[in-house]
C-alpha atoms as a PDB file:
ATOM      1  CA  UNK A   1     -20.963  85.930-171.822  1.00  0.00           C
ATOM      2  CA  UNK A   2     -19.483  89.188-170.989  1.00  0.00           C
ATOM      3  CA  UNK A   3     -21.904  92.372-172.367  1.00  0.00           C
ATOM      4  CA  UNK A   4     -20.196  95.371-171.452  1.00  0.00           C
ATOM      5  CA  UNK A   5     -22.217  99.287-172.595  1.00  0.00           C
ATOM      6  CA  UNK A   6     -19.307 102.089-171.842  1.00  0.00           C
ATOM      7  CA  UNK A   7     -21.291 105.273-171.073  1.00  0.00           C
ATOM      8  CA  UNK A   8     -20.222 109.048-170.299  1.00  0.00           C
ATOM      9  CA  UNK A   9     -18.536 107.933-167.249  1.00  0.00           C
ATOM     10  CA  UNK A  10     -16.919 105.527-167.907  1.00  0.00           C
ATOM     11  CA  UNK A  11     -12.816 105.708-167.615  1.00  0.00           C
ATOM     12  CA  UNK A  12     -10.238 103.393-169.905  1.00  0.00           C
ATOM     13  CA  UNK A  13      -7.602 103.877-168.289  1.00  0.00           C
ATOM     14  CA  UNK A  14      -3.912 105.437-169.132  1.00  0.00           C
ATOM     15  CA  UNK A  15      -2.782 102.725-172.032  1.00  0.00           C
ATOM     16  CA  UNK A  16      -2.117 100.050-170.461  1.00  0.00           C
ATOM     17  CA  UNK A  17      -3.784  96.780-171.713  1.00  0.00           C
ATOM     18  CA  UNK A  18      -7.507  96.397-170.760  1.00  0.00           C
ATOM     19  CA  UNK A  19      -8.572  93.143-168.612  1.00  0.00           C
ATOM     20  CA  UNK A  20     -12.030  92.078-168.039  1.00  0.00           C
ATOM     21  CA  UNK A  21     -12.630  90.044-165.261  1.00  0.00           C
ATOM     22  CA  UNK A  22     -14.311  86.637-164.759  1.00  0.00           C
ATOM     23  CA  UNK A  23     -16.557  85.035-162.388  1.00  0.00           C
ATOM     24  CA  UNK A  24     -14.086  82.230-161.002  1.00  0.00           C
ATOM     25  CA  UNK A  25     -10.203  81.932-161.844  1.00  0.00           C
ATOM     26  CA  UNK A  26      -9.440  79.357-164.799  1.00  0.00           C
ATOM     27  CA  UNK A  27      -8.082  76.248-164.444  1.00  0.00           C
ATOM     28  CA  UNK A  28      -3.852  75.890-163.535  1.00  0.00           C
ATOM     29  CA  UNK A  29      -2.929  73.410-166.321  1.00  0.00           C
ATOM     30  CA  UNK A  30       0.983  72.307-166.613  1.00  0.00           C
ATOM     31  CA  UNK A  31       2.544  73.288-169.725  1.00  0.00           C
ATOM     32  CA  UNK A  32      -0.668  75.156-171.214  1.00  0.00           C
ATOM     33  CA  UNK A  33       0.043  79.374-171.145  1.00  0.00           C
ATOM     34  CA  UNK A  34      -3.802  79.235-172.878  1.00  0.00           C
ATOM     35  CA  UNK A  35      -6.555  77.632-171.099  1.00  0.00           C
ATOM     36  CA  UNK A  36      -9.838  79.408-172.905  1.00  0.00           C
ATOM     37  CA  UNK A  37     -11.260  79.980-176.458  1.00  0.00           C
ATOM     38  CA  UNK A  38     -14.056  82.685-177.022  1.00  0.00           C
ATOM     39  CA  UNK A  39     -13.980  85.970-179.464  1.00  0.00           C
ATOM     40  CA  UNK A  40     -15.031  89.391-178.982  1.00  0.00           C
ATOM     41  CA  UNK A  41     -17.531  91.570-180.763  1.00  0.00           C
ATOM     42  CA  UNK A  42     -16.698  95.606-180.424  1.00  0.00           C
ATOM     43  CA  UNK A  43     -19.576  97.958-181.748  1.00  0.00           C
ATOM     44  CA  UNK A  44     -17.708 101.183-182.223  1.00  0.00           C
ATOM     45  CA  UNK A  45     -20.642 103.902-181.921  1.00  0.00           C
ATOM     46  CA  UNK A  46     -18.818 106.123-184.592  1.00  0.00           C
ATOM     47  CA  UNK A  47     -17.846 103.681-187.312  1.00  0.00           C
ATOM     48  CA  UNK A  48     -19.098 100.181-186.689  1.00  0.00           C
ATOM     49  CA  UNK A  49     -18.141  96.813-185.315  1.00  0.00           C
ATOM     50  CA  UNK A  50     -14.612  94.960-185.296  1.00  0.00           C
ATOM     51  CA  UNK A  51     -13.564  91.616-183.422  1.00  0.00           C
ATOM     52  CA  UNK A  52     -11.075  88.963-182.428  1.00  0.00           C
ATOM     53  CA  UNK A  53     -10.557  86.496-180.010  1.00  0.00           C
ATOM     54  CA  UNK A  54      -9.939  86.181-176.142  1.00  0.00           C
ATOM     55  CA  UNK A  55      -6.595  85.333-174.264  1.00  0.00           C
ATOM     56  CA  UNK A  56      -7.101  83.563-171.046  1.00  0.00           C
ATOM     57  CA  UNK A  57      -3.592  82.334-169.508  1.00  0.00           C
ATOM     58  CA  UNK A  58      -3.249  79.614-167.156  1.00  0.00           C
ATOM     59  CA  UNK A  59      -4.648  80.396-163.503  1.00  0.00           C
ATOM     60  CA  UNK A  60      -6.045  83.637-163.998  1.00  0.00           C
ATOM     61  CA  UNK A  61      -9.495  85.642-163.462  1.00  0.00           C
ATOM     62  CA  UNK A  62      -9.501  87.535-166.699  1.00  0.00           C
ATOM     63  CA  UNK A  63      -9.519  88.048-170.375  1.00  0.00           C
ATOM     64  CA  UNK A  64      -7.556  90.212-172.382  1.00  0.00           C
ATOM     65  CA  UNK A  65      -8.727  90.743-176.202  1.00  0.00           C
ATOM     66  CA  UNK A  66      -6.264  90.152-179.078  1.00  0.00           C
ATOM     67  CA  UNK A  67      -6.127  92.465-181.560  1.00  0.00           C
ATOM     68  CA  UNK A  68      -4.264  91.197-184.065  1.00  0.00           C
ATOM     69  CA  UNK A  69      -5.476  90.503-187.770  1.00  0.00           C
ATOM     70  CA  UNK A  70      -3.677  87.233-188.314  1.00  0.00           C
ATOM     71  CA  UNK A  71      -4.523  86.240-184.396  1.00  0.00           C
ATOM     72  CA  UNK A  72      -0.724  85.842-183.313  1.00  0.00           C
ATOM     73  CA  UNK A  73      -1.329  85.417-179.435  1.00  0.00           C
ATOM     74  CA  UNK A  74       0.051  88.083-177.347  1.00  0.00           C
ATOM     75  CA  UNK A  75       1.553  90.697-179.745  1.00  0.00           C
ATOM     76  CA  UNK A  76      -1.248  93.114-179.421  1.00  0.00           C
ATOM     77  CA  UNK A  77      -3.565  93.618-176.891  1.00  0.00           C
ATOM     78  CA  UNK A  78      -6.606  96.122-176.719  1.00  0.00           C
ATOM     79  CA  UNK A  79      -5.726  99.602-174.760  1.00  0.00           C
ATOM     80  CA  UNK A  80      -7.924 102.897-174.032  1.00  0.00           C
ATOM     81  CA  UNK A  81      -6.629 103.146-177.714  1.00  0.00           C
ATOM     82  CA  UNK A  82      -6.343 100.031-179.330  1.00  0.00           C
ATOM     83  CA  UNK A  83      -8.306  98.754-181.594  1.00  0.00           C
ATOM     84  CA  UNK A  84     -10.011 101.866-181.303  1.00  0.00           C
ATOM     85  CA  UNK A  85     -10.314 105.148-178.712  1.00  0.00           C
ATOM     86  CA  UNK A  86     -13.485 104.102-176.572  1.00  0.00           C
ATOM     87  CA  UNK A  87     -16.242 106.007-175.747  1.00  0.00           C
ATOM     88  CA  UNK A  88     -19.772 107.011-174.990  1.00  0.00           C
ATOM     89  CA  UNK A  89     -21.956 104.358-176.836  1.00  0.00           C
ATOM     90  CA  UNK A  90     -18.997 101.915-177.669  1.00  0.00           C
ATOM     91  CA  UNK A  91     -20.077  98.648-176.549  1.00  0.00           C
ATOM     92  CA  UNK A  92     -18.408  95.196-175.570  1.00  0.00           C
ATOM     93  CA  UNK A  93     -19.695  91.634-176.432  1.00  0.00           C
ATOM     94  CA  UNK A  94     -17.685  89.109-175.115  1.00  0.00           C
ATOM     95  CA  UNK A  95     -18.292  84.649-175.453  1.00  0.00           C
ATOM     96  CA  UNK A  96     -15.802  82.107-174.148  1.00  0.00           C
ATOM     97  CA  UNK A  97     -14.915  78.965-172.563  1.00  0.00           C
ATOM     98  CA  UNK A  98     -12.318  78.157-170.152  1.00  0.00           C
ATOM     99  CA  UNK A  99     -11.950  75.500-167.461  1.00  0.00           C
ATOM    100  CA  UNK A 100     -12.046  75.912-163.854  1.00  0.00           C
END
């Protein structure tokens, strides 16, 4: 589990997509771009909570969060602005499973 509090200091970058690192790199499976399954919980200090679910590709050491409604893989990622503008009080749960 990944529990992430963003607080006055805390930076998001210039738009590019956000990545949140892992403890130890996933698997390298032949033929699999996908090799982990979790969701996200957002709590958006000024309006409430949204969520989706996690991308983990092949061989990596991170997550990126999907933000699409209908969960197409890899058509929109979350940003500095996307699914919302972060800030002071947002917070980030995170849950998945991947092999090593």
């Amino acid at each position: 589990m990944i529990k992430v509090y963003f607080g006055s200091s805390s930076t998001f970058g210039s738009g590019g997509v956000l990545r949140f690192g892992l403890p130890f790199t996933a698997a390298t499976i032949s033929g699999m771009a996908q090799v982990g399954s979790g969701s996200y919980i957002i709590n958006d200090s000024g309006t409430g909570t949204t969520g989706g679910t996690i991308e983990l590709g092949s061989g990596l050491a991170y997550i990126t969060l999907n933000c699409n409604p209908a969960g197409t893989v890899g058509t929109t990622l979350a940003t500095n602005a996307v699914p919302l503008t972060w800030a002071n009080g947002d917070s980030l749960t995170v849950e998945c499973l991947y092999e090593v």
